[in-house]
N, C-alpha and C. Protein backbone atom coordinates (compact mmCIF):
# COMPACT_ATOMS: atom_id res chain seq x y z
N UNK A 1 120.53 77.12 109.35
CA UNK A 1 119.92 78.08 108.46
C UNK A 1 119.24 79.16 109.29
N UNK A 2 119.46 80.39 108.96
CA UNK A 2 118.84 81.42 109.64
C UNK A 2 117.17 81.42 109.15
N UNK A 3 116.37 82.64 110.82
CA UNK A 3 115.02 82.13 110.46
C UNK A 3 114.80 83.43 109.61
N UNK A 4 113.74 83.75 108.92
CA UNK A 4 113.18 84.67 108.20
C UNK A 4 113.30 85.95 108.67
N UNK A 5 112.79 86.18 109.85
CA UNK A 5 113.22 87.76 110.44
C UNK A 5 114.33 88.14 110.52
N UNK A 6 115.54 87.15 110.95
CA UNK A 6 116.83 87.47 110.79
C UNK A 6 117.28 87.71 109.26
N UNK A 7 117.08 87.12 108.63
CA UNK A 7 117.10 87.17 106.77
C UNK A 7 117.08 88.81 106.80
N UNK A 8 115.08 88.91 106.94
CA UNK A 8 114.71 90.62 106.98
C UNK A 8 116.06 91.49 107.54
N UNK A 9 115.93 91.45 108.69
CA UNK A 9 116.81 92.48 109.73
C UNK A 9 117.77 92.51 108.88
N UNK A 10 118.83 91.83 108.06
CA UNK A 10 120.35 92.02 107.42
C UNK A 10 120.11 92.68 106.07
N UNK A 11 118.78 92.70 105.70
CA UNK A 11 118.56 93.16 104.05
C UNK A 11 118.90 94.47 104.19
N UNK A 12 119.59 94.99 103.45
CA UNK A 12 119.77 96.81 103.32
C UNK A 12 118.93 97.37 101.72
N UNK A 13 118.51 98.72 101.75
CA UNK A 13 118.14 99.09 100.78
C UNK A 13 118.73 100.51 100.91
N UNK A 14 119.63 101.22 99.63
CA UNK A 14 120.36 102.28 99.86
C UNK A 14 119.05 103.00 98.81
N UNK A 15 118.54 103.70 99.61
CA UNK A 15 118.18 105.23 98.71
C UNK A 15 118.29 106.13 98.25
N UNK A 16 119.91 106.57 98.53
CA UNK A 16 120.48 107.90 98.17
C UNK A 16 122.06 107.71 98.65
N UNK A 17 122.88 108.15 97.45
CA UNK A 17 124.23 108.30 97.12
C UNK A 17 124.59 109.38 96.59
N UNK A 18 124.91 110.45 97.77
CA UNK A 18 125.48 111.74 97.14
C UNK A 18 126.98 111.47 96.77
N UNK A 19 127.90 111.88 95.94
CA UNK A 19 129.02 112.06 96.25
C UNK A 19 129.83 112.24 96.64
N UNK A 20 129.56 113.84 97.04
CA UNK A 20 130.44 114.63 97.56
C UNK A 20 129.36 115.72 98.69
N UNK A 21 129.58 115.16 100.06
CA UNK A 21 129.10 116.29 101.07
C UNK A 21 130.32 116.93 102.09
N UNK A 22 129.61 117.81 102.81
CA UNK A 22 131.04 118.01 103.66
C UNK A 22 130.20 118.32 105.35
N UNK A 23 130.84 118.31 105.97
CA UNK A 23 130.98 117.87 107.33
C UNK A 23 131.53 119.24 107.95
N UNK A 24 130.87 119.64 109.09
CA UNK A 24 131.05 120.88 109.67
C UNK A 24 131.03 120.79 111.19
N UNK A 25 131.84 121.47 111.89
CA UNK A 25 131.94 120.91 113.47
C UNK A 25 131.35 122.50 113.87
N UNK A 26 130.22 122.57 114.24
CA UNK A 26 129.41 123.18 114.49
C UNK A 26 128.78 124.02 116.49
N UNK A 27 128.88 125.20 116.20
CA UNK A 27 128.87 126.01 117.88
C UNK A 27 127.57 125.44 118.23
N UNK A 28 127.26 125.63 119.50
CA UNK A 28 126.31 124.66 120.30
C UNK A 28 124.65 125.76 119.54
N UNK A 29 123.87 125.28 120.02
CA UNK A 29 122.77 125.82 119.66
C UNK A 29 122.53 127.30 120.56
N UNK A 30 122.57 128.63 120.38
CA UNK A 30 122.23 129.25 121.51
C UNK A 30 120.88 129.92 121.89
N UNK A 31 120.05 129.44 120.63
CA UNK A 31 118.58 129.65 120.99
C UNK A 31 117.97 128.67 120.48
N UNK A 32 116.80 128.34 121.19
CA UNK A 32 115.71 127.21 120.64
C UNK A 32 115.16 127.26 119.50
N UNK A 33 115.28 128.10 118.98
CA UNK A 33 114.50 128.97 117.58
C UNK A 33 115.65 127.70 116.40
N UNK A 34 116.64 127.25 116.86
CA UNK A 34 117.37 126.48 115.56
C UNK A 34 118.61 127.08 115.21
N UNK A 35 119.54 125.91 114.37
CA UNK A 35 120.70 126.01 114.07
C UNK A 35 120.67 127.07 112.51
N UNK A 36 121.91 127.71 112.37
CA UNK A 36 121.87 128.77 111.10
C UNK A 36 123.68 128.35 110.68
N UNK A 37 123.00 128.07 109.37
CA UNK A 37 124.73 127.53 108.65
C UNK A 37 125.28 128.86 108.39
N UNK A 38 124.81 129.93 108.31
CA UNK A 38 125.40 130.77 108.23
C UNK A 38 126.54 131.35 109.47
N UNK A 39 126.28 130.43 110.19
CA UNK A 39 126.97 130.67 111.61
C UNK A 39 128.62 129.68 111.49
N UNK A 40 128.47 129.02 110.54
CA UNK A 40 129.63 128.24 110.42
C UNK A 40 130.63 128.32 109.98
N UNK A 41 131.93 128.60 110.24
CA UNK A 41 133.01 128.78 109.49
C UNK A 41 133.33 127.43 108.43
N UNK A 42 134.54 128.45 107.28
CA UNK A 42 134.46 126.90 106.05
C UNK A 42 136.04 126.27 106.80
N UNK A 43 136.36 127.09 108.12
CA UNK A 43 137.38 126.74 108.66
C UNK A 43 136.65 125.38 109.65
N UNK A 44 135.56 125.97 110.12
CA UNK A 44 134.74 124.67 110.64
C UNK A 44 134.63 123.04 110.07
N UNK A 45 135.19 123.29 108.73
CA UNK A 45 134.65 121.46 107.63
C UNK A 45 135.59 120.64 107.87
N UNK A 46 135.18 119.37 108.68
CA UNK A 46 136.14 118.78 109.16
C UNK A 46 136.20 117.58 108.45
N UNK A 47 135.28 117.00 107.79
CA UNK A 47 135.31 116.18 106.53
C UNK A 47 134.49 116.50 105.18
N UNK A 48 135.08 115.85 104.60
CA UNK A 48 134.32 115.72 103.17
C UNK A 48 134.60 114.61 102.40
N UNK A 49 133.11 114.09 102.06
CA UNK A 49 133.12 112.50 101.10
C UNK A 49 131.91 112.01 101.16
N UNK A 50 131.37 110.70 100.86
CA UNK A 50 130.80 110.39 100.06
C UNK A 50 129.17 110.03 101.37
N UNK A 51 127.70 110.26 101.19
CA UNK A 51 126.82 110.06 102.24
C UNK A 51 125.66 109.13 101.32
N UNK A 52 125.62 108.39 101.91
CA UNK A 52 124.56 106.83 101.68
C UNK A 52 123.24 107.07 102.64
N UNK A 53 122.08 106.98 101.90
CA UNK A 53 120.78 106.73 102.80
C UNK A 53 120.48 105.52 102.87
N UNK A 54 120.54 104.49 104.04
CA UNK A 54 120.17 103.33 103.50
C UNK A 54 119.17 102.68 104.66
N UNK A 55 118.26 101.97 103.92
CA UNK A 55 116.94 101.58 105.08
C UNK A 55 117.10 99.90 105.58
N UNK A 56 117.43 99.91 106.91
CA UNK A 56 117.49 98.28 107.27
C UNK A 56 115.99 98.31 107.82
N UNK A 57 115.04 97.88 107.46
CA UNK A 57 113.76 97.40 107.71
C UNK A 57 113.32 98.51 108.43
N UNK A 58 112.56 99.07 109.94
CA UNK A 58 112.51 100.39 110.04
C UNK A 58 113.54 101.48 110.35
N UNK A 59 114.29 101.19 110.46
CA UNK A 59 115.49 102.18 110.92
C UNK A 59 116.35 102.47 109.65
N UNK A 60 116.72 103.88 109.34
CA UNK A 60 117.29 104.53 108.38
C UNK A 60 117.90 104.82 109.11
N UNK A 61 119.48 104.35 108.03
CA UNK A 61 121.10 104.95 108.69
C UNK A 61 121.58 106.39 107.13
N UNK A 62 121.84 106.94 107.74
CA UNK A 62 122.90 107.93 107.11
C UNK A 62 123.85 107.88 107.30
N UNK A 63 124.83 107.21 106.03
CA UNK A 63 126.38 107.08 106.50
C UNK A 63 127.23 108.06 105.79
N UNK A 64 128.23 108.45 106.38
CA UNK A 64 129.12 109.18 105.87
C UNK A 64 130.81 108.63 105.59
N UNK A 65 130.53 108.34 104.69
CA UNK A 65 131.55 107.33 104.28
C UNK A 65 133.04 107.78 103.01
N UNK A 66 134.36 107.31 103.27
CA UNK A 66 135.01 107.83 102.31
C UNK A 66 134.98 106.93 101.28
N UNK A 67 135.00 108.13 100.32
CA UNK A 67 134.89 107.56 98.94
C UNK A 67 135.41 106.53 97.94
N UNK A 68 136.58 106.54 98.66
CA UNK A 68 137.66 105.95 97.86
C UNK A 68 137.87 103.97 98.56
N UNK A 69 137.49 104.35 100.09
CA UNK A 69 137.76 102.90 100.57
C UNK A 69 136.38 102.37 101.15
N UNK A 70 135.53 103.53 101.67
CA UNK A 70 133.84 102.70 101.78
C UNK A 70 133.99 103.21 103.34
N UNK A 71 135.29 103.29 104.21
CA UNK A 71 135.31 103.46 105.56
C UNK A 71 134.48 104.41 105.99
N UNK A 72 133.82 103.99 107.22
CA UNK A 72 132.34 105.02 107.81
C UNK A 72 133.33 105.76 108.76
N UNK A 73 133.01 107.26 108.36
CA UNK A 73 133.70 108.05 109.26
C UNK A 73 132.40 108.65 110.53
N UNK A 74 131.44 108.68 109.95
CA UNK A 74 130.12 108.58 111.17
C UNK A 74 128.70 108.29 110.64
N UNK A 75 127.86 107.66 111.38
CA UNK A 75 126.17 107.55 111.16
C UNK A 75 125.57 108.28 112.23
N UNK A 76 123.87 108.36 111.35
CA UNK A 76 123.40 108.60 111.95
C UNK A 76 122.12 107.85 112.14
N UNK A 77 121.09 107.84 113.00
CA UNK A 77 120.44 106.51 112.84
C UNK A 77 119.23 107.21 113.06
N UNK A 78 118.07 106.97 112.28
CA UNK A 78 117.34 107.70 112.06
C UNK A 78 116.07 106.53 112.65
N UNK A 79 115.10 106.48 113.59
CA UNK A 79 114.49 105.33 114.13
C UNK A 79 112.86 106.15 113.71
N UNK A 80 112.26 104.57 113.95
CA UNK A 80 110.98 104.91 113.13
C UNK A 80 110.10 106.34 113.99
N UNK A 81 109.44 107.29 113.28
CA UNK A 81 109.14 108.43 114.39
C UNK A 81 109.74 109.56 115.30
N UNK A 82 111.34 109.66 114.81
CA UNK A 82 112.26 110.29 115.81
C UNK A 82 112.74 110.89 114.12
N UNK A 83 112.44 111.27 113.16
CA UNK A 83 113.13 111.76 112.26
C UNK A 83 114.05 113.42 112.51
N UNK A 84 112.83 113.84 113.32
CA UNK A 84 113.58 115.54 113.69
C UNK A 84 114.44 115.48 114.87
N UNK A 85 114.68 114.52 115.67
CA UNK A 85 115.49 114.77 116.64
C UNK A 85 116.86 114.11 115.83
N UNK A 86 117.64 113.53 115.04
CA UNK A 86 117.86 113.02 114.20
C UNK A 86 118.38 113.88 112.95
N UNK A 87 117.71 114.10 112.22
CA UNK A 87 117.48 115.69 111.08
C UNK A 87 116.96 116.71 111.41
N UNK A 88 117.76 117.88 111.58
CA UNK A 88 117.36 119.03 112.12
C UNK A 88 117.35 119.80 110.52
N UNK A 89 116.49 120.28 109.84
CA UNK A 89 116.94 121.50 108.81
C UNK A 89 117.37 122.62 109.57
N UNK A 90 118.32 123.69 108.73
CA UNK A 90 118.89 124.63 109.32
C UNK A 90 117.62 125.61 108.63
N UNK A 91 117.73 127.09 109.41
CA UNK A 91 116.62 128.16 109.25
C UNK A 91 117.39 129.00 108.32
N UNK A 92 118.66 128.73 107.88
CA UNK A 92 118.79 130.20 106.81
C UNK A 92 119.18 129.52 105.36
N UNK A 93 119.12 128.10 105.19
CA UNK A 93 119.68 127.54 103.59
C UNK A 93 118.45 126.07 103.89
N UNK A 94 118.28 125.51 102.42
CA UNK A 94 117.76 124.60 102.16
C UNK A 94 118.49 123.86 102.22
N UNK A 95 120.16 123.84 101.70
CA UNK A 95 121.22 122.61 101.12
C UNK A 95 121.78 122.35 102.59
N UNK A 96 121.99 122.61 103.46
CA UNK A 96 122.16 122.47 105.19
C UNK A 96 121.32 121.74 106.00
N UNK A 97 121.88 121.05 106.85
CA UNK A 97 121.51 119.98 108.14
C UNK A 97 121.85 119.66 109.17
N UNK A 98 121.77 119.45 110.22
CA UNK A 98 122.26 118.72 111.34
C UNK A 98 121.64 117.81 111.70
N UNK A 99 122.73 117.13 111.97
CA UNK A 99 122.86 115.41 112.23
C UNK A 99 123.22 115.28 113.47
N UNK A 100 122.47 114.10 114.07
CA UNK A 100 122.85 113.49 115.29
C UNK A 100 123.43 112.02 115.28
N UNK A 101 125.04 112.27 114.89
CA UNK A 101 125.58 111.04 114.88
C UNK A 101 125.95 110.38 116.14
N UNK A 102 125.90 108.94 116.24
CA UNK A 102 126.20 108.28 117.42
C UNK A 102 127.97 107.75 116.86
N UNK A 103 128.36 106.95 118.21
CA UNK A 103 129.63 106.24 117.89
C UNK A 103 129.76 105.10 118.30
N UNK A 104 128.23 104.26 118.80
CA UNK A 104 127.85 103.12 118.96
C UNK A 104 127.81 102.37 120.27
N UNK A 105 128.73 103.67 121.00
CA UNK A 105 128.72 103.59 122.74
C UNK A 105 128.08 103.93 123.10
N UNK A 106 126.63 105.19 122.68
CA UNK A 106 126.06 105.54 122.96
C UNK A 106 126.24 107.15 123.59
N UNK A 107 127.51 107.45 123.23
CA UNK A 107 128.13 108.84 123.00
C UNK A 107 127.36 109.19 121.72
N UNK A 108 126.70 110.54 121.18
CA UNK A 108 126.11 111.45 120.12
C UNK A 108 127.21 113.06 120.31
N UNK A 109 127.06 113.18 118.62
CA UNK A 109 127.33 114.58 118.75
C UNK A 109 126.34 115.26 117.48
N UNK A 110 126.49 116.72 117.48
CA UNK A 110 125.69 117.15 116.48
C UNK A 110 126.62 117.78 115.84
N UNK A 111 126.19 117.47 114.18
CA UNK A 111 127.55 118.14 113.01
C UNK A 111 126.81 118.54 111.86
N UNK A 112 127.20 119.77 111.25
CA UNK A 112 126.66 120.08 110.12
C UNK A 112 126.70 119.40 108.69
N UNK A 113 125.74 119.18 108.45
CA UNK A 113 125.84 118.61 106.64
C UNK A 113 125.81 119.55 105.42
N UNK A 114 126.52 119.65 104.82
CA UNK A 114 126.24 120.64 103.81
C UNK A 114 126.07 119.99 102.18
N UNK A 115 125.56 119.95 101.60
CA UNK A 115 125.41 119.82 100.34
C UNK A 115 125.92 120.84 99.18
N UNK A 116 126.47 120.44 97.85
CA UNK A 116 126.71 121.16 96.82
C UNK A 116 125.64 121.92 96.05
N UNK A 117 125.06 120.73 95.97
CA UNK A 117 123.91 121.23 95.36
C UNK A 117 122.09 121.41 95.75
N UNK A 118 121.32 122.45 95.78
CA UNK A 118 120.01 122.26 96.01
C UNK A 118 119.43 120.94 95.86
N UNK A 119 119.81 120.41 94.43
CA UNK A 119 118.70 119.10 94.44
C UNK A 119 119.15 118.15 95.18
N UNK A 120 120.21 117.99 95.31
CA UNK A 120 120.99 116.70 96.45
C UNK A 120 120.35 116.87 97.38
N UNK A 121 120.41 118.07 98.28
CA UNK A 121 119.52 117.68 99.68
C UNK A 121 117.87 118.11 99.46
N UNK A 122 117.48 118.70 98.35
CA UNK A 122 116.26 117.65 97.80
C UNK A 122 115.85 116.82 98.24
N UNK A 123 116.91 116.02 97.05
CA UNK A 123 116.74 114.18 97.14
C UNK A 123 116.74 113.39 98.28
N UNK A 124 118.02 114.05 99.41
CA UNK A 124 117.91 113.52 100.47
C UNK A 124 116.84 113.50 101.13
N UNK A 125 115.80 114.94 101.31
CA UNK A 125 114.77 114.94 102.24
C UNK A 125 113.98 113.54 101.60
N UNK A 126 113.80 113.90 100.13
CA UNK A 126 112.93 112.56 99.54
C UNK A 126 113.29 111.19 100.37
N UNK A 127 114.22 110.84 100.25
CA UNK A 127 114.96 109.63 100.43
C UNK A 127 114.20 109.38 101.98
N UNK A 128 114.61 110.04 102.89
CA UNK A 128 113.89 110.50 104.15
C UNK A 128 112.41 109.94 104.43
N UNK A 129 111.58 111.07 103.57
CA UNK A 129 110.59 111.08 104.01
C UNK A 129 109.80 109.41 102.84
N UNK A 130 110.23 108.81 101.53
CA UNK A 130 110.09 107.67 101.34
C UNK A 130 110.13 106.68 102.35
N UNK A 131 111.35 106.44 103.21
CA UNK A 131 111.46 105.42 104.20
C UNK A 131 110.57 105.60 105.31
N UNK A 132 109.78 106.77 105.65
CA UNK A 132 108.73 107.29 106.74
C UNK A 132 107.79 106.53 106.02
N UNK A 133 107.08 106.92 104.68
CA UNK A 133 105.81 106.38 104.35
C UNK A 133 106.35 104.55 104.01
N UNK A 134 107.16 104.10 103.82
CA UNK A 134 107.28 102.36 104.22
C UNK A 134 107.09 101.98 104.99
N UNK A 135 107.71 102.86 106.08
CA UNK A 135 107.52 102.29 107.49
C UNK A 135 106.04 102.42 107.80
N UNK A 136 105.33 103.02 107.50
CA UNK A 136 104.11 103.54 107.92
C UNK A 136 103.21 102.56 107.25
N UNK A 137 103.46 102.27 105.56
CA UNK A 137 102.70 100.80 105.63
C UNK A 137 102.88 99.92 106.03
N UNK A 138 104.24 99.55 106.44
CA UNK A 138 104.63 98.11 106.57
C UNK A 138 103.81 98.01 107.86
N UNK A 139 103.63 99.46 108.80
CA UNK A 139 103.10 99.19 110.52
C UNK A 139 101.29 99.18 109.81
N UNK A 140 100.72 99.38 109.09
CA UNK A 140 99.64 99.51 108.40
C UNK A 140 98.96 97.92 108.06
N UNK A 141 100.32 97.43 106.99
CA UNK A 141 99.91 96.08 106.87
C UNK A 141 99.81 94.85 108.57
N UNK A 142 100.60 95.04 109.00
CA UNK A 142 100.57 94.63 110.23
C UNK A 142 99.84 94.72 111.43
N UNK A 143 98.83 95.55 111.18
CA UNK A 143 97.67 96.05 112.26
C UNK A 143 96.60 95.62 111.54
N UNK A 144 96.59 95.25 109.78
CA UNK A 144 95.40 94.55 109.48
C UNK A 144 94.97 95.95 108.57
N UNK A 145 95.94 96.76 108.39
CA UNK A 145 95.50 97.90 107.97
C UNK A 145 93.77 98.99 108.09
N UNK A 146 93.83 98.88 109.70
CA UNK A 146 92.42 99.75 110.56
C UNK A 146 92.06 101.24 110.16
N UNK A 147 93.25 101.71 110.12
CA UNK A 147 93.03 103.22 109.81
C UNK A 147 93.11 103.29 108.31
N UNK A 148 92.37 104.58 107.92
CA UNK A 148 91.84 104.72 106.95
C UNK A 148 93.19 105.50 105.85
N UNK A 149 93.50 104.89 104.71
CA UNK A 149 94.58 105.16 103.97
C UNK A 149 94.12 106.82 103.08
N UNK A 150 95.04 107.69 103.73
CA UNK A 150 94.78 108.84 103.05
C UNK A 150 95.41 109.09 101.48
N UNK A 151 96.36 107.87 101.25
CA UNK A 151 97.41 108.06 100.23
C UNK A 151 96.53 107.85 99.38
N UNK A 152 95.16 107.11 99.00
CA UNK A 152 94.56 106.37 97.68
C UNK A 152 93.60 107.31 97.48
N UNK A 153 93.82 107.88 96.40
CA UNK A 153 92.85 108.32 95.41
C UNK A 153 91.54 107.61 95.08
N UNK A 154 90.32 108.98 95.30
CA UNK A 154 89.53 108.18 95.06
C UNK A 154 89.23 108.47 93.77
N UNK A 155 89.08 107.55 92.28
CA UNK A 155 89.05 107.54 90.84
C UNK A 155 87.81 107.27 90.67
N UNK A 156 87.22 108.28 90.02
CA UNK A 156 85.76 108.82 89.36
C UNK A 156 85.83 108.69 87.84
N UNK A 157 84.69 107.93 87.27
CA UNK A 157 84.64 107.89 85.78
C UNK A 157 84.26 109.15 85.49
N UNK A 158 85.03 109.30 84.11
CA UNK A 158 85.37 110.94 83.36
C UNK A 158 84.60 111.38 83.24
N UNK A 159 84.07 112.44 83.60
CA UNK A 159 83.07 113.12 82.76
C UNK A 159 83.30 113.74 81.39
N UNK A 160 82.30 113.29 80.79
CA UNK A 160 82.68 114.43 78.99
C UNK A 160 81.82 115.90 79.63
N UNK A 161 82.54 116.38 79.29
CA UNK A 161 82.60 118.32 79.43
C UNK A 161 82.03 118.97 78.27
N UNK A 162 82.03 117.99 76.99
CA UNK A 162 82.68 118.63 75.56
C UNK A 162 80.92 118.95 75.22
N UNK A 163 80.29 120.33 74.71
CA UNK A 163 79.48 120.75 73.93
C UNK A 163 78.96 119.79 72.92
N UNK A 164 77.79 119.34 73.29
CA UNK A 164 76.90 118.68 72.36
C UNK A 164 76.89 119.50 70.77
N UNK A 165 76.41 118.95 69.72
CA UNK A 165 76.41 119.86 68.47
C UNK A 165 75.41 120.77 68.53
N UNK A 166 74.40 120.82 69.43
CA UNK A 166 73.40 121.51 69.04
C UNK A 166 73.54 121.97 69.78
N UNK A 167 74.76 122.25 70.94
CA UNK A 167 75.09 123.71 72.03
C UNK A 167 75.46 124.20 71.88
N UNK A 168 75.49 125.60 72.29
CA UNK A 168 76.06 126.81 72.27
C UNK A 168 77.39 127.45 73.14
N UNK A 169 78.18 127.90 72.93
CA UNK A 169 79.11 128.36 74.06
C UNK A 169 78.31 129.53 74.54
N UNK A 170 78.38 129.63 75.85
CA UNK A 170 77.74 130.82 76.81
C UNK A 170 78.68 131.90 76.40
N UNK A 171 77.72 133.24 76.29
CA UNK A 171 78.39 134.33 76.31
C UNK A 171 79.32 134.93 76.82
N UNK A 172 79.33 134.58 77.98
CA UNK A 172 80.42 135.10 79.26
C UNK A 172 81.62 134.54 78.77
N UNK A 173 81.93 133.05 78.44
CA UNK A 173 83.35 132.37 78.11
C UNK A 173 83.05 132.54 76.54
N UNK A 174 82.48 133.09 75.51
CA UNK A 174 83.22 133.41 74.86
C UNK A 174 83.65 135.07 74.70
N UNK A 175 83.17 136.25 75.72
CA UNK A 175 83.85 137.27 76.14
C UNK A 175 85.46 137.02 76.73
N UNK A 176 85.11 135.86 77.71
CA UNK A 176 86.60 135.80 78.59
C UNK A 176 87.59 135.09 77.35
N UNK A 177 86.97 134.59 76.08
CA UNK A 177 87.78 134.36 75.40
C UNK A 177 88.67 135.02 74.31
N UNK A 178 87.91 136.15 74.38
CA UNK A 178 88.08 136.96 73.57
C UNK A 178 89.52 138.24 74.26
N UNK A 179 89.37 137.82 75.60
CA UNK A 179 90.62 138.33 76.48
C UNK A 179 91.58 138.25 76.03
């Protein structure tokens, strides 16, 4: 019987299933300033099909997978803290990306992602930046949770606002009401 961490390590959780993306073989970077999809030919798209976000405990894979049989045509592996070397946004579109896929030899290349639609790569950043804040508790719960949680609201009983009967509305708001 396997032990518990091994259990963990094999669990997958997919966060995001676009349909349809496409794949761009992309000119090298020639300034530090960042990649521009506008620089890409549609002669450049060297695939198109189906991209999975999926979280194995801290490490998020992005697969790019065909649709029809599931086969991974490339990942990318997104490790806890390395998200931008990894996901690059492009500087002239929101629905655009570059990816740093590996091929498991430890050969990388960088390829454009393009999306159909605005909210898809949306969703993707969501998908993204969700698996950042897990990872960030799960390393939270595990330190005994020391540092101070900025995510929790601090909840104050309501105040009533509302004019007693025997008050008056101030002059000023009922001028500005009269706007």
């Amino acid at each position: 019987m396997a032990s518990l961490p091994e259990e963990e390590e094999a669990f997958e959780h997919t966060l995001l299933v676009v349909r349809e993306v496409s794949v761009f073989k992309i000119p090298p970077r020639t300034t530090s300033g960042g990649y521009k999809c506008g620089e890409w030919l549609q002669t450049d798209k060297i695939w198109t099909g189906r991209l999975r976000v999926v979280s194995c405990g801290d490490r998020c894979e992005i697969r790019l997978e065909d649709p029809g049989s599931g086969d991974l045509f490339a990942a990318c592996f997104v490790l806890p803290g390395q998200r931008d070397s990894a996901v690059e946004t492009v500087l002239d579109s929101s629905r655009y990306f570059v990816l740093r896929i590996e091929d498991g030899r430890g050969k990388h290349a960088f390829v454009g992602l393009g999306f159909g639609e605005r909210n898809e790569a949306f969703d993707f950043n969501v998908a993204l930046s969700d698996h950042e804040k897990y990872v960030k508790r799960e390393q939270d719960k595990e330190t005994g949770g020391e540092e101070a949680d900025d995510s929790q609201i601090d909840i104050h009983p309501a105040v009533n606002r509302r004019l007693k009967v025997t008050e008056k509305c101030p002059a000023s708001l009922f001028a500005i009401a009269q706007l």
